[in-house]
Protein backbone atom coordinates (compact mmCIF):
# COMPACT_ATOMS: atom_id res chain seq x y z
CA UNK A 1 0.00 0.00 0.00
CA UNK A 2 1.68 3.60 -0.78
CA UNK A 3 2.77 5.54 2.04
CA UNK A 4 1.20 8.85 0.04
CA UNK A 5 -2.27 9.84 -0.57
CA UNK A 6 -3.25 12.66 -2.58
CA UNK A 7 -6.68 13.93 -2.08
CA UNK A 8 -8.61 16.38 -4.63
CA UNK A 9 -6.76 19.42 -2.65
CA UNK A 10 -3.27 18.21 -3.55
CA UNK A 11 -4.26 17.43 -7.16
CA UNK A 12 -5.67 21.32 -7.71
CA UNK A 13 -3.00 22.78 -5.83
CA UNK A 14 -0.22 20.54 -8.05
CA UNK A 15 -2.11 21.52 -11.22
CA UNK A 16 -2.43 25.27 -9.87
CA UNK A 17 1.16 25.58 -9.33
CA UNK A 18 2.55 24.12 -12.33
CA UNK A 19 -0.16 26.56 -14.75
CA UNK A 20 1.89 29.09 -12.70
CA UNK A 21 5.13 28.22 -13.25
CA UNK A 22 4.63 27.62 -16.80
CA UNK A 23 2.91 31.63 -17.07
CA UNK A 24 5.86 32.91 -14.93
CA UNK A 25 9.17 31.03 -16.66
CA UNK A 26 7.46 30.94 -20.59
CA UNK A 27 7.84 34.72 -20.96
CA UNK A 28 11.32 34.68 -20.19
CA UNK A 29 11.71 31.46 -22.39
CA UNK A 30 10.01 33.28 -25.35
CA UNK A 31 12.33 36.19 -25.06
CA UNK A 32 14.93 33.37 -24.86
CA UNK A 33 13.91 31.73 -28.32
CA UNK A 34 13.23 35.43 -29.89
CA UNK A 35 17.09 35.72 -29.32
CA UNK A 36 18.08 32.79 -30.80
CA UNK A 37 15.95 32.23 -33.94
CA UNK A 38 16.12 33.30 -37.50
CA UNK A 39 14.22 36.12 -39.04
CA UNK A 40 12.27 33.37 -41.36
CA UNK A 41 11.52 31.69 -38.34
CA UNK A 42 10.42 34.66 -36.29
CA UNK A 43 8.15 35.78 -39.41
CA UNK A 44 6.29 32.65 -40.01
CA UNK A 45 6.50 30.67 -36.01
CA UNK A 46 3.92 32.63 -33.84
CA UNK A 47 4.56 30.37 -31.35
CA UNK A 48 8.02 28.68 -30.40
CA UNK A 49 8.88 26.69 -27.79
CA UNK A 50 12.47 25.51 -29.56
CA UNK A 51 13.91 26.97 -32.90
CA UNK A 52 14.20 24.72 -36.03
CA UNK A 53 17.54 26.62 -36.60
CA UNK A 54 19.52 28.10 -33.69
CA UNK A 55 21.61 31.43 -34.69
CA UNK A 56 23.68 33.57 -32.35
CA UNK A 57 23.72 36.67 -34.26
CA UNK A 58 21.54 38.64 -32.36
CA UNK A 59 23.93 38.34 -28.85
CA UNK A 60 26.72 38.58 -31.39
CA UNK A 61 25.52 41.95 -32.16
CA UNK A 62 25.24 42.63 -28.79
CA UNK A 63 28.80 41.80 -27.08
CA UNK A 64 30.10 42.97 -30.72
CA UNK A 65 28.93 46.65 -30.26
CA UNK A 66 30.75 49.06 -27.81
CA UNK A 67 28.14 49.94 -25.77
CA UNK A 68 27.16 46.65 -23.81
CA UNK A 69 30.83 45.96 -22.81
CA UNK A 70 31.22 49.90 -21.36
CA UNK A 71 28.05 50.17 -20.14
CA UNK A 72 27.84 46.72 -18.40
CA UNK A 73 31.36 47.68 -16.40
CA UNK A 74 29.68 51.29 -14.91
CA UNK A 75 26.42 49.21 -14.15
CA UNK A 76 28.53 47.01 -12.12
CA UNK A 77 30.36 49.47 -10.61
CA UNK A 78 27.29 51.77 -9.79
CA UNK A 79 25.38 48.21 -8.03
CA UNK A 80 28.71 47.30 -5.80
CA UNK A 81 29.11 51.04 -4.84
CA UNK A 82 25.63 51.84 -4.66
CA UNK A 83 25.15 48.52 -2.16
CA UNK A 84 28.38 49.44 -0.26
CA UNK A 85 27.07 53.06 0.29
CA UNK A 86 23.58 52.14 1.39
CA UNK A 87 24.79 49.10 3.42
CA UNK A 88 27.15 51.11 5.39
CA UNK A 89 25.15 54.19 6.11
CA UNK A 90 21.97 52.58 6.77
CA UNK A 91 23.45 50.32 9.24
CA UNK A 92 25.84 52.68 11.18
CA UNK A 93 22.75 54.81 11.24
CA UNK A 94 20.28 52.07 12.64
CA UNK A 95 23.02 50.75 14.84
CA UNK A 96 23.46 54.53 16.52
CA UNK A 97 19.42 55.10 16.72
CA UNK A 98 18.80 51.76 18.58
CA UNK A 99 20.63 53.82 21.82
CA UNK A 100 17.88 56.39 22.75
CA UNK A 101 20.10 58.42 25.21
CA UNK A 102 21.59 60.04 21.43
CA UNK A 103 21.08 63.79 21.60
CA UNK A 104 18.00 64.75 19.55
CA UNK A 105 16.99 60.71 19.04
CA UNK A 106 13.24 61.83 19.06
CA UNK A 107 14.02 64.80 16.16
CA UNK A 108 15.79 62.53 14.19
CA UNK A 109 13.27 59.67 14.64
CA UNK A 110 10.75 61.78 13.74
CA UNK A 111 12.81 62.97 10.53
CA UNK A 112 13.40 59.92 9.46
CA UNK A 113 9.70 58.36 9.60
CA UNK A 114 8.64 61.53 7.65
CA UNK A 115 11.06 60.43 4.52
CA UNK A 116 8.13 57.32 4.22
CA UNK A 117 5.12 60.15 3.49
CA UNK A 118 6.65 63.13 2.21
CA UNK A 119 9.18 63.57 -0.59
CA UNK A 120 10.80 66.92 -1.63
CA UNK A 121 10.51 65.94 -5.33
CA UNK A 122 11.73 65.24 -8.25
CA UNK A 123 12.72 69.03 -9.25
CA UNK A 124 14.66 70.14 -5.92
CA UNK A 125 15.86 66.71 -6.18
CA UNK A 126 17.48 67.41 -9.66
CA UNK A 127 18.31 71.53 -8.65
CA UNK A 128 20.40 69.97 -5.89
CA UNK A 129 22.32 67.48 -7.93
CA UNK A 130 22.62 70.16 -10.50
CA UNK A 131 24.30 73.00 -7.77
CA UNK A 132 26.38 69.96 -5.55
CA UNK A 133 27.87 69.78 -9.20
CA UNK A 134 27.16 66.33 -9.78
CA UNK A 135 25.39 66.54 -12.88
CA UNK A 136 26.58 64.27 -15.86
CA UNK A 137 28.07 61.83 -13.24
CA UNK A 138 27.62 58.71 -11.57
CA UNK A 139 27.51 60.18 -7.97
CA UNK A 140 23.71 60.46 -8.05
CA UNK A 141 23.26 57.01 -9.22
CA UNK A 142 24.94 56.04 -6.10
CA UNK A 143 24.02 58.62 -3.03
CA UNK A 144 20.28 58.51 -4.32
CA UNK A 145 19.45 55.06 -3.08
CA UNK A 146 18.75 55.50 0.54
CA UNK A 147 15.20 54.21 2.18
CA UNK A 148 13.59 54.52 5.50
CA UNK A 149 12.75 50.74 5.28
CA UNK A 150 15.73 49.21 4.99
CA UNK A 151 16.86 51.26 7.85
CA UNK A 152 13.74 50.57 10.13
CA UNK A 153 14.49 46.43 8.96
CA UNK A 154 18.42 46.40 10.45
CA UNK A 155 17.39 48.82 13.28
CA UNK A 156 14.92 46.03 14.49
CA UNK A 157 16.78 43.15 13.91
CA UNK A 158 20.02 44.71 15.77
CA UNK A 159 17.25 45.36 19.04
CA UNK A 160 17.42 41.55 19.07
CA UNK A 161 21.16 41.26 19.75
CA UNK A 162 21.63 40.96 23.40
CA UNK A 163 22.47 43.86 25.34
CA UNK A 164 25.12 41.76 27.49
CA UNK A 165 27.53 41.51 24.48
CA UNK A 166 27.74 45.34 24.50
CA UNK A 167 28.33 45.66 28.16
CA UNK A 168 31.16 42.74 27.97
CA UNK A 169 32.60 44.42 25.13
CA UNK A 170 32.76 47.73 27.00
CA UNK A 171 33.99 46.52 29.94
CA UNK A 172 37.04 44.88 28.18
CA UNK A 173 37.65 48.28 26.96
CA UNK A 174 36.37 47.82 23.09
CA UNK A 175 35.20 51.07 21.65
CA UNK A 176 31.17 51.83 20.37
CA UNK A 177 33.19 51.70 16.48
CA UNK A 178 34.83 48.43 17.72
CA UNK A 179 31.99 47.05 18.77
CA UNK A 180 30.12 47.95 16.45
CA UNK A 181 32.50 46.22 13.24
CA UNK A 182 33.38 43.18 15.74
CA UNK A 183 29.93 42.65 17.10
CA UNK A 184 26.72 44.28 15.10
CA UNK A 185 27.99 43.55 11.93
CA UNK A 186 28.83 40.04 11.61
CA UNK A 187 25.85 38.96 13.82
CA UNK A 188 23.95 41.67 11.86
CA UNK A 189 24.81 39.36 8.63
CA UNK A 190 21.83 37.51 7.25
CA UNK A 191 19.80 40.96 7.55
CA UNK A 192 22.47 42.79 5.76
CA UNK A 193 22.62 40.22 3.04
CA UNK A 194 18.74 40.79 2.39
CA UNK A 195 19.36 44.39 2.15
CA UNK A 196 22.14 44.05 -0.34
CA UNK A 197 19.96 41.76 -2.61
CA UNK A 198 17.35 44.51 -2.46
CA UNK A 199 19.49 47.20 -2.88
CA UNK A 200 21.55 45.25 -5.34
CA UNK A 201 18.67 43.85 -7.44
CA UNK A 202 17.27 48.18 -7.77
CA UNK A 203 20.56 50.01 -8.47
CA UNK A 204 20.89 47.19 -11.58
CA UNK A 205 17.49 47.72 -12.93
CA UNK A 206 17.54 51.43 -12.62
CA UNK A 207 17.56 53.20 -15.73
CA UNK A 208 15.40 56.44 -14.55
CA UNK A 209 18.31 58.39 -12.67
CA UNK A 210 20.71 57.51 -15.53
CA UNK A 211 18.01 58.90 -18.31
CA UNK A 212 17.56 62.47 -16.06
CA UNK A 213 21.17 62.89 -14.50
CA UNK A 214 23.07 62.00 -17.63
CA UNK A 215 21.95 64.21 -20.56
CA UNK A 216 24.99 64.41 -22.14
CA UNK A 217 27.52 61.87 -21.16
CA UNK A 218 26.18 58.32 -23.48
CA UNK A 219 29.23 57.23 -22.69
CA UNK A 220 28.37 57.01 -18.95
CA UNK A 221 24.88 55.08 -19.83
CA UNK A 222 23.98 52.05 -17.64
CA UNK A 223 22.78 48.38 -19.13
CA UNK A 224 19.21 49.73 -18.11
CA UNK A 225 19.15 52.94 -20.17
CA UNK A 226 20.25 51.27 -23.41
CA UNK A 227 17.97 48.41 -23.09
CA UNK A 228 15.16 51.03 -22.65
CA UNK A 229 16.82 52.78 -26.23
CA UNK A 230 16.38 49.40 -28.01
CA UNK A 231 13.49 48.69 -27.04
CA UNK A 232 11.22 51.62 -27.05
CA UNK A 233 13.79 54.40 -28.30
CA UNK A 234 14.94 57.64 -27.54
CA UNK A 235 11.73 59.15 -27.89
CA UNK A 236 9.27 56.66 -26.32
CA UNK A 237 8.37 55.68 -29.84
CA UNK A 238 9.70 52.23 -30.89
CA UNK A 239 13.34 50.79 -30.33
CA UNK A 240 15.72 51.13 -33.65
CA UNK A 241 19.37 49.72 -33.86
CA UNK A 242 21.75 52.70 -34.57
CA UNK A 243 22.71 52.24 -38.71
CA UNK A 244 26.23 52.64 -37.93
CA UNK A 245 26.53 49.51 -35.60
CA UNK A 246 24.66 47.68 -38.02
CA UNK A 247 26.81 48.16 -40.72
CA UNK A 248 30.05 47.80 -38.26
CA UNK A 249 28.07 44.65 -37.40
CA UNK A 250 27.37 43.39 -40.88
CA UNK A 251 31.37 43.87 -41.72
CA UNK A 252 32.50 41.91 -38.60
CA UNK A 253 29.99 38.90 -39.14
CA UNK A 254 28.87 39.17 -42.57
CA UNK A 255 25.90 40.70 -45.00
CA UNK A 256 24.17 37.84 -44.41
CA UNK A 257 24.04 37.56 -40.80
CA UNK A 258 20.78 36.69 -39.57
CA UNK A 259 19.75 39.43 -37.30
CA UNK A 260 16.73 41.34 -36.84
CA UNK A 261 15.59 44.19 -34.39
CA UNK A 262 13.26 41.87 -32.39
CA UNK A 263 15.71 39.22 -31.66
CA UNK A 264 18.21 42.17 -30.60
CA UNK A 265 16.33 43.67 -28.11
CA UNK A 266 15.46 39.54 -26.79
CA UNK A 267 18.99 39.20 -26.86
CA UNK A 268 19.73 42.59 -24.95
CA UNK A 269 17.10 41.67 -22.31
CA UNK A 270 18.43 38.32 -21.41
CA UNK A 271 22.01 39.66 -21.33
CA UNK A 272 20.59 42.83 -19.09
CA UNK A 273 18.73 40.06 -16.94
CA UNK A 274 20.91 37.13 -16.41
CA UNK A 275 23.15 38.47 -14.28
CA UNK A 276 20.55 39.20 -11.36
CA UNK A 277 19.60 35.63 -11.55
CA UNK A 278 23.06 33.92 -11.39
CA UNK A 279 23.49 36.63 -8.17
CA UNK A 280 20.42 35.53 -6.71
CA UNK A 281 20.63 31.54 -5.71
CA UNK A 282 24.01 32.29 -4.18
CA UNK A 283 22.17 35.34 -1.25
CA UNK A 284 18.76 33.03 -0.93
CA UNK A 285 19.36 31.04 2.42
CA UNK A 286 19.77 34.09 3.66
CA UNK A 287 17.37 35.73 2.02
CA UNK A 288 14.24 34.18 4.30
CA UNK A 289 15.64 34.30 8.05
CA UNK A 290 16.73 37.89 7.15
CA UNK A 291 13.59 39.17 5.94
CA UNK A 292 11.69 36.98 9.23
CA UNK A 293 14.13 38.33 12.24
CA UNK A 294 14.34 41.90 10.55
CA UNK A 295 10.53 42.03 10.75
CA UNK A 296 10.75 41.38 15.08
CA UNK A 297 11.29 43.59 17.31
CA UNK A 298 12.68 42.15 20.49
């Protein structure tokens, strides 16, 4: 006799679950298959669940152009300095606000929880980064990312680290910095690691900030920004591939290439996207006691 039974319940909810899974993953599969069929195919194959002929011209023309290559390295660079920045001042921030004998701890409390319903804007914002000097740089990219909820996430999780550590700590003559890099931070970990996969996972898919705070430097675009160009243009009015890297394209891989404009901007998208997934598995048993102890207060 089988050890399992299934009973109507599990049937639905097995049959629920996998129509889910198949609406979730088949988008990302059809953009997939976009990218790596021919335009014959792509004319004539409304619906494609594996090419009859597979064709790497589209990501050809992507790693062939200059853009993806630059613009990949100052995405990375703005996501590991944006998640630095926001890691460290959140947390030394949350760390000095769980003490309530700091001078001013109800002013700044109350400052703080005002950031969460009222915003100065998206004008001052700019007029500021335009006076600080900062304009047509990758400084707001990175100072622009702070949040009142990642703050009020570590704050409560480091109330749940005993006070007695502290006191022993002080009264072997450790400093508040000491304690708090020897101490907060590595017991502060699985919180911190959900914060960087938030932050991380934002400052990647940004593309607004980059659009208003670079006007004139393309060379400065992120991944975001010129996956936005291809596939809806400069304009808003339909993505276009540039005629010069076509025709740099064309005399690097041939007239008869097989590429088309909707399997480049597949291509672009999976190359924009597959880095966030790789990152992901790798911060995910973290990812679910973080976001449960971060949500107590003890």
């Amino acid at each position: 006799m089988s050890r399992f039974r299934f009973n109507a319940f599990d049937v639905f909810n097995v049959i629920f679950f996998c129509i889910l899974m198949f609406l979730m993953l088949y988008p990302f599969w059809s953009i997939l298959m976009t990218a790596l069929i021919t335009p014959f195919e792509n004319a004539h194959r409304a619906f494609i669940l594996w090419p009859q002929d597979i064709t790497l011209a589209s990501f050809n023309f992507v790693f062939g152009t200059d853009r993806f290559p630059r613009s990949f390295v100052i995405t990375s660079f703005v996501t590991v300095m944006t998640t630095i920045y926001n890691l460290l001042i959140t947390a030394s921030c949350a760390y000095a606000l769980t003490k309530k004998t700091v001078p001013g701890y109800r002013i700044i409390m109350a400052l703080l929880v005002a950031t969460m319903f009222f915003s100065g804007g998206l004008i001052p914002w700019y007029m500021l980064i335009r006076s600080l000097g900062m304009l047509n740089t990758l400084w707001p990219l990175i100072v622009g990312s702070m949040g009142f909820i990642n703050f009020a996430i570590i704050r409560a999780f480091i109330y749940q680290i005993p006070e007695g550590l502290e006191e022993s700590a002080f009264m072997d003559g450790a400093s508040e910095l000491r304690i708090f890099i020897s101490i907060i931070l590595p017991l502060s970990k699985p919180v911190l690691v959900v914060i960087a996969l938030w932050t991380a996972v934002g400052a990647w898919n940004a593309f607004f900030g980059a659009m208003l705070f670079l006007p004139t430097r393309p060379d400065l675009h992120t991944l975001q920004l010129i996956l936005r160009q291809l596939v809806v243009g400069e304009d808003g009015g339909g993505g276009a591939i540039g005629a010069a890297e076509e025709m740099a394209f064309r005399l690097r891989f041939g007239h008869d290439a097989a590429m088309f404009p909707e399997g480049i901007r597949s291509a672009a998208i999976i190359v924009v996207t597959t880095p966030m997934l790789l990152f992901f598995p790798f911060l995910q048993k973290h990812l679910t006691k973080g976001i449960y102890l971060g949500s107590m207060k003890g």
